[in-house]
C-alpha atoms as a PDB file:
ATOM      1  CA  UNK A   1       1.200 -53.051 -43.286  1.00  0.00           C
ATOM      2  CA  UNK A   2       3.788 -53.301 -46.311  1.00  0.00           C
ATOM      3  CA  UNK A   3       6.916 -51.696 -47.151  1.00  0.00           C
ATOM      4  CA  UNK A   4       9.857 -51.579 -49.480  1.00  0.00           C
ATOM      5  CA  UNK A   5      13.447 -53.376 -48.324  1.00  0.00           C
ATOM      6  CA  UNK A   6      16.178 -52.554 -50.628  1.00  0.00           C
ATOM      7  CA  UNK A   7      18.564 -55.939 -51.190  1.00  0.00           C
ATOM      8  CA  UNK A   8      21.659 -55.970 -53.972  1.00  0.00           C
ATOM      9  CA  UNK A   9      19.249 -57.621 -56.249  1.00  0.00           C
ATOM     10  CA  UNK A  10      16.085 -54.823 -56.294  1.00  0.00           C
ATOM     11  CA  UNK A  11      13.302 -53.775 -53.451  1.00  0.00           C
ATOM     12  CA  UNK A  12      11.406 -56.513 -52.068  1.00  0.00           C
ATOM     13  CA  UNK A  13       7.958 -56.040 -50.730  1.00  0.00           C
ATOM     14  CA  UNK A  14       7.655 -56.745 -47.489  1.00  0.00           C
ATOM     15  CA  UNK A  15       4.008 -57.140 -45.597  1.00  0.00           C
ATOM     16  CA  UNK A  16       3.342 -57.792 -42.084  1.00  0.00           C
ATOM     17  CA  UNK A  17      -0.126 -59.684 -40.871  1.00  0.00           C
ATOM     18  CA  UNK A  18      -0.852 -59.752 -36.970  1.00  0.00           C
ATOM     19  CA  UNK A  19       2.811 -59.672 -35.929  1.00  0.00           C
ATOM     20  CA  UNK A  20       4.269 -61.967 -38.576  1.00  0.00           C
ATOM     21  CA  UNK A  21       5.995 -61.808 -41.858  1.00  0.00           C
ATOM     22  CA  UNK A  22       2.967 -62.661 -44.606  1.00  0.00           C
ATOM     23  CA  UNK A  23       4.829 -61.510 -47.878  1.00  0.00           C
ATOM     24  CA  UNK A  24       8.365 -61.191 -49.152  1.00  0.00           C
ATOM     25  CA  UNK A  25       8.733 -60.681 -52.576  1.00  0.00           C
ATOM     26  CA  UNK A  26      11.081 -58.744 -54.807  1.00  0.00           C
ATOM     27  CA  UNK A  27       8.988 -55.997 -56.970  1.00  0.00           C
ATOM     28  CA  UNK A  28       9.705 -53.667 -59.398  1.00  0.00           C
ATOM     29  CA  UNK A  29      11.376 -50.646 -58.975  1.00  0.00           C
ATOM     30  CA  UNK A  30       8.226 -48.737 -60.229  1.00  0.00           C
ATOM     31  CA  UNK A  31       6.274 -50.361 -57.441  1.00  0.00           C
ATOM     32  CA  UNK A  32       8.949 -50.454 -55.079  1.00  0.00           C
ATOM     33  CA  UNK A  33       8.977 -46.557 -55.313  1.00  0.00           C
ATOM     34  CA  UNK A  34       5.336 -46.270 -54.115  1.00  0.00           C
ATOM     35  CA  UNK A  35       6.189 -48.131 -50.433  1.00  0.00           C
ATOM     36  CA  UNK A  36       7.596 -46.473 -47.485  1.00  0.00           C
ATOM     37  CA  UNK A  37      10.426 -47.858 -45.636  1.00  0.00           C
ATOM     38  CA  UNK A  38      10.579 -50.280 -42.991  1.00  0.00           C
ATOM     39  CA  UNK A  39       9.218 -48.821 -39.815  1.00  0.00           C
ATOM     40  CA  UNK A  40       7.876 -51.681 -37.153  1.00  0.00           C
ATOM     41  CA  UNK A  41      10.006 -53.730 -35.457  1.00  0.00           C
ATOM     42  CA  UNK A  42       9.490 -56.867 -37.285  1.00  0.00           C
ATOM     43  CA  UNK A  43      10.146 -55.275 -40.324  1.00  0.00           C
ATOM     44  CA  UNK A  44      13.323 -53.844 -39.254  1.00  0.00           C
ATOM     45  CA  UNK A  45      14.264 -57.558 -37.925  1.00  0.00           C
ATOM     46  CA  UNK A  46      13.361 -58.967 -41.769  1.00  0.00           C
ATOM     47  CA  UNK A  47      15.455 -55.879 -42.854  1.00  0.00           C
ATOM     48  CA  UNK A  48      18.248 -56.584 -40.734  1.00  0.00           C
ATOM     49  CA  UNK A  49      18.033 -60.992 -42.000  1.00  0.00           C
ATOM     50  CA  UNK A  50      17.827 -59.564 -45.708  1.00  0.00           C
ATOM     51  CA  UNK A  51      21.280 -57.396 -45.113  1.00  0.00           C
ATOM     52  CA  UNK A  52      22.939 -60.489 -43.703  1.00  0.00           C
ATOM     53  CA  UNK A  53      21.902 -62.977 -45.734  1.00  0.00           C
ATOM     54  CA  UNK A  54      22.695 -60.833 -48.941  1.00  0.00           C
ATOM     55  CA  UNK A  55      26.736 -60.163 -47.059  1.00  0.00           C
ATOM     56  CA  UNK A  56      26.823 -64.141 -47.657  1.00  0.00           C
ATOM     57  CA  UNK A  57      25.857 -64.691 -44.113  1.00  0.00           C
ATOM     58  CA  UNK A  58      23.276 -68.171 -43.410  1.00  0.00           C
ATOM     59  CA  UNK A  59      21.352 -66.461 -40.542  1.00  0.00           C
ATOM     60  CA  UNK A  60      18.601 -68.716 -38.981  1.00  0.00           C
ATOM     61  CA  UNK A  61      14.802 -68.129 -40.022  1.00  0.00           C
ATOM     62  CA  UNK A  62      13.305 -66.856 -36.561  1.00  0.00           C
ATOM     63  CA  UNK A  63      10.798 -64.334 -37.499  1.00  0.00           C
ATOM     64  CA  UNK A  64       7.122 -65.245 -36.995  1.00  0.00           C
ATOM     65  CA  UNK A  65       6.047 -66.389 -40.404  1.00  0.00           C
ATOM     66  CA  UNK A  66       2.536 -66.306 -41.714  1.00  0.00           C
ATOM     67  CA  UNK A  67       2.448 -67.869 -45.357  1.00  0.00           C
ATOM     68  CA  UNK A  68      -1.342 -68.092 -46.652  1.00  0.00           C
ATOM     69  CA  UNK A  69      -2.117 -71.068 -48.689  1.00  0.00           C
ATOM     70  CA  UNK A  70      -3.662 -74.318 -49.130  1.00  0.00           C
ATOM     71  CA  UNK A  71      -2.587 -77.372 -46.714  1.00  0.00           C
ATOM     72  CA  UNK A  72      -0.831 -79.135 -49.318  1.00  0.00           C
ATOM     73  CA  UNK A  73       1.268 -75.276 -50.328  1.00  0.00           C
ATOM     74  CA  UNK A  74       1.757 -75.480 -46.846  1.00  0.00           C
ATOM     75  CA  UNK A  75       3.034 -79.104 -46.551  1.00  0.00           C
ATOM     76  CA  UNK A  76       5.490 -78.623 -49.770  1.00  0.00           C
ATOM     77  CA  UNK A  77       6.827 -74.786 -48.350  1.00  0.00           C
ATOM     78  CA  UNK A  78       7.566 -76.672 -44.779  1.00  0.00           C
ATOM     79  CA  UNK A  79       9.720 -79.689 -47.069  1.00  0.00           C
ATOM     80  CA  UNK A  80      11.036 -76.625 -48.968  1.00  0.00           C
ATOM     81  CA  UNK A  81      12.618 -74.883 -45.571  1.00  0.00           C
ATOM     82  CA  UNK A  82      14.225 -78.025 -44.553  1.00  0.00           C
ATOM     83  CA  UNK A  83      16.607 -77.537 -47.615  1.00  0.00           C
ATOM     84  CA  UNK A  84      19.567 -76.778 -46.505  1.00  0.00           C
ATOM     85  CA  UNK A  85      21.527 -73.068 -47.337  1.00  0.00           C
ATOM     86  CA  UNK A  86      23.695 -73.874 -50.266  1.00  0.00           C
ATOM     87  CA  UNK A  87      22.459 -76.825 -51.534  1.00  0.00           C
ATOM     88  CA  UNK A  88      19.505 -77.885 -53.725  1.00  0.00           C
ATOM     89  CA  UNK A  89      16.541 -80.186 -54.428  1.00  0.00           C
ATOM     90  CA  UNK A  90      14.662 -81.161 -57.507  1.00  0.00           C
ATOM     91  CA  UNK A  91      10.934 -80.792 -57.819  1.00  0.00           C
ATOM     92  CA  UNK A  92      10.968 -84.548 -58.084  1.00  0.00           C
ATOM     93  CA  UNK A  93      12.772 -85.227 -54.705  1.00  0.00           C
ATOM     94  CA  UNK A  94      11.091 -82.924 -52.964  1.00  0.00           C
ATOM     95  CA  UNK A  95       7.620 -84.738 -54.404  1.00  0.00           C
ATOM     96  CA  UNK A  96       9.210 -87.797 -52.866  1.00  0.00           C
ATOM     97  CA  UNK A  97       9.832 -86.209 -49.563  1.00  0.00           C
ATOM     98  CA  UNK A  98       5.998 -85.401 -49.249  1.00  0.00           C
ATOM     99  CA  UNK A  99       4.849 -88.686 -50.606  1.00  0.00           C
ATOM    100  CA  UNK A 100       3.264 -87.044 -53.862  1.00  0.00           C
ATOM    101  CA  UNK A 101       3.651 -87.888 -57.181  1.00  0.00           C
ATOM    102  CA  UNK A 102       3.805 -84.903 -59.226  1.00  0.00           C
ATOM    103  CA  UNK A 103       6.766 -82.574 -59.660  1.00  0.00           C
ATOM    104  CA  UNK A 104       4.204 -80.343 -61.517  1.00  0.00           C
ATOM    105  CA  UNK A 105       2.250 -80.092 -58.417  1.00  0.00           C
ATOM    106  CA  UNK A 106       5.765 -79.379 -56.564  1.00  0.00           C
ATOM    107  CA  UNK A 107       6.451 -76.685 -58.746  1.00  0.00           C
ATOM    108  CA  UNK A 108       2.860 -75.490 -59.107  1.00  0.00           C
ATOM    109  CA  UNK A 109       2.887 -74.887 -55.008  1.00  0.00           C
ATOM    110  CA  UNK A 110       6.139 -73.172 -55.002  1.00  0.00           C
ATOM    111  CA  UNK A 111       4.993 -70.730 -57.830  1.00  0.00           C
ATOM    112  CA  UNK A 112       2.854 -69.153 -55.359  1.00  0.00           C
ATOM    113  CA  UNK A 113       5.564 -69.532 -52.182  1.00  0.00           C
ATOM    114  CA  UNK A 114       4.342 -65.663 -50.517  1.00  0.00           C
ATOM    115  CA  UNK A 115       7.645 -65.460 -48.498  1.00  0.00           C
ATOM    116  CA  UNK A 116      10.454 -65.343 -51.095  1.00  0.00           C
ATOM    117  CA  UNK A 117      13.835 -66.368 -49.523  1.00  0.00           C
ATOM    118  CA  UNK A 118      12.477 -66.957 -45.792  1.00  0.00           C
ATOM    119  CA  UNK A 119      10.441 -70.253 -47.623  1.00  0.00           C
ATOM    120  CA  UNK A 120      13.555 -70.917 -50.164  1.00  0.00           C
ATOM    121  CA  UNK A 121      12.152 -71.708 -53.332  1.00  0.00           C
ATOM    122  CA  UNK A 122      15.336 -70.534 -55.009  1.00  0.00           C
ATOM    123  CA  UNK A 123      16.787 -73.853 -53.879  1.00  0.00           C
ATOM    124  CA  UNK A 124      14.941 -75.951 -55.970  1.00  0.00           C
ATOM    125  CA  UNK A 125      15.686 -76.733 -59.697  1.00  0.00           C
ATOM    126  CA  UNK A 126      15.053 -79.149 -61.875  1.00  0.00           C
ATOM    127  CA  UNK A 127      16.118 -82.591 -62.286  1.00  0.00           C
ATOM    128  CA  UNK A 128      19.241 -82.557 -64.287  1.00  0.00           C
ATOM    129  CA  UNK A 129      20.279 -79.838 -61.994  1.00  0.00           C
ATOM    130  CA  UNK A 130      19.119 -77.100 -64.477  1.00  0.00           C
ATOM    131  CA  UNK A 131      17.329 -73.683 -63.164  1.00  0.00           C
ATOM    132  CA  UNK A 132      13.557 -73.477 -63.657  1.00  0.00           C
ATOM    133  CA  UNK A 133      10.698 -71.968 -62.503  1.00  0.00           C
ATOM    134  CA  UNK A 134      11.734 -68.881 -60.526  1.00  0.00           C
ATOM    135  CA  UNK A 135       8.710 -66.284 -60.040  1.00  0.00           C
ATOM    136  CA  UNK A 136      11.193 -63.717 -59.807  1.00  0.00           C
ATOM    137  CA  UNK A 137      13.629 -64.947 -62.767  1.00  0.00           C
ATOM    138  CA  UNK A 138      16.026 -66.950 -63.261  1.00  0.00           C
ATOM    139  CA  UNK A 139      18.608 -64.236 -63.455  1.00  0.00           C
ATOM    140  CA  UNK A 140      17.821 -63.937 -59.627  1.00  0.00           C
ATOM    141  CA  UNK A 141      17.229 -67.149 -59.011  1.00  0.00           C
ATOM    142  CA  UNK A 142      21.000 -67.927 -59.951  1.00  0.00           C
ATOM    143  CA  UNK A 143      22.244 -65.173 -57.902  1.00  0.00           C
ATOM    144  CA  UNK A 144      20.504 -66.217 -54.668  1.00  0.00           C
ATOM    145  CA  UNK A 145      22.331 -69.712 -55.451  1.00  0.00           C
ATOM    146  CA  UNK A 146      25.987 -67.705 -56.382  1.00  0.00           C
ATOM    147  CA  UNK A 147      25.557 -66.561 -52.782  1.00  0.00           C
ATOM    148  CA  UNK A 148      24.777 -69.223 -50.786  1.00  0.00           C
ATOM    149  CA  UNK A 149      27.455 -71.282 -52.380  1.00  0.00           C
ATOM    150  CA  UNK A 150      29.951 -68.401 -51.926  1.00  0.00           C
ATOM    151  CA  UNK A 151      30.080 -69.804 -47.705  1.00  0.00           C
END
């Protein structure tokens, strides 16, 4: 099942698998336009953590999650959720964390992260600090940042 969850920075897609989130992703509003509206519970719970996490709120990440990807995605979207809300990693510290060499592969694994936000990709940059590598923009990127840091 998928939907369409308005946020102050465009629609995300939103798709539920067997009871548990599978996809968040901001879309366009073209494709945005062709989803209904949140109607099972789970997606009215991910509605509900989108609205307070947009109002600058930090609410906790307890909605079944079902992210499909390789064991290694897997092992660098798991180091990616232990960043904490406000702060930041590089794609070369979070190699570290994993015990892998490559920031490329970091970054590589991120770029196809299915659960925007939930799995907070927006949190890591690059390693002088600078924003990279944001499959929904930088522009957004650096607002999901502005808000966290606004707490």
């Amino acid at each position: 099942m998928k939907c369409v969850m308005d946020t102050p920075l465009g629609p995300m897609l939103f798709e539920e698998l067997d009871g548990c989130v599978a996809q968040l992703r901001f879309v366009s509003a073209a494709e945005g336009q062709t989803l209904p509206p949140p109607e099972t519970e789970l997606a009215k719970q991910t509605a509900g953590w989108l609205r307070a996490y947009f109002t600058g709120e930090n609410p906790p990440v307890d909605l079944p999650l079902a992210p499909r990807g390789t064991a290694f995605q897997q092992r660098i979207w798991q180091a990616c959720r232990e960043v904490p809300y406000g702060e930041t990693r590089s794609y070369s510290q979070l190699a570290r964390q994993i015990g892998c060499s490559s920031a490329r592969a970091v970054g590589a694994a991120l770029g196809k992260n299915p659960l925007w936000l939930l799995i907070p990709c927006h949190r890591i940059v690059g390693s002088g600090g600078e924003l990279t590598g944001y499959a929904g923009g930088l522009e957004k990127k650096a607002a999901l940042l502005a808000i966290e840091r606004q707490t």
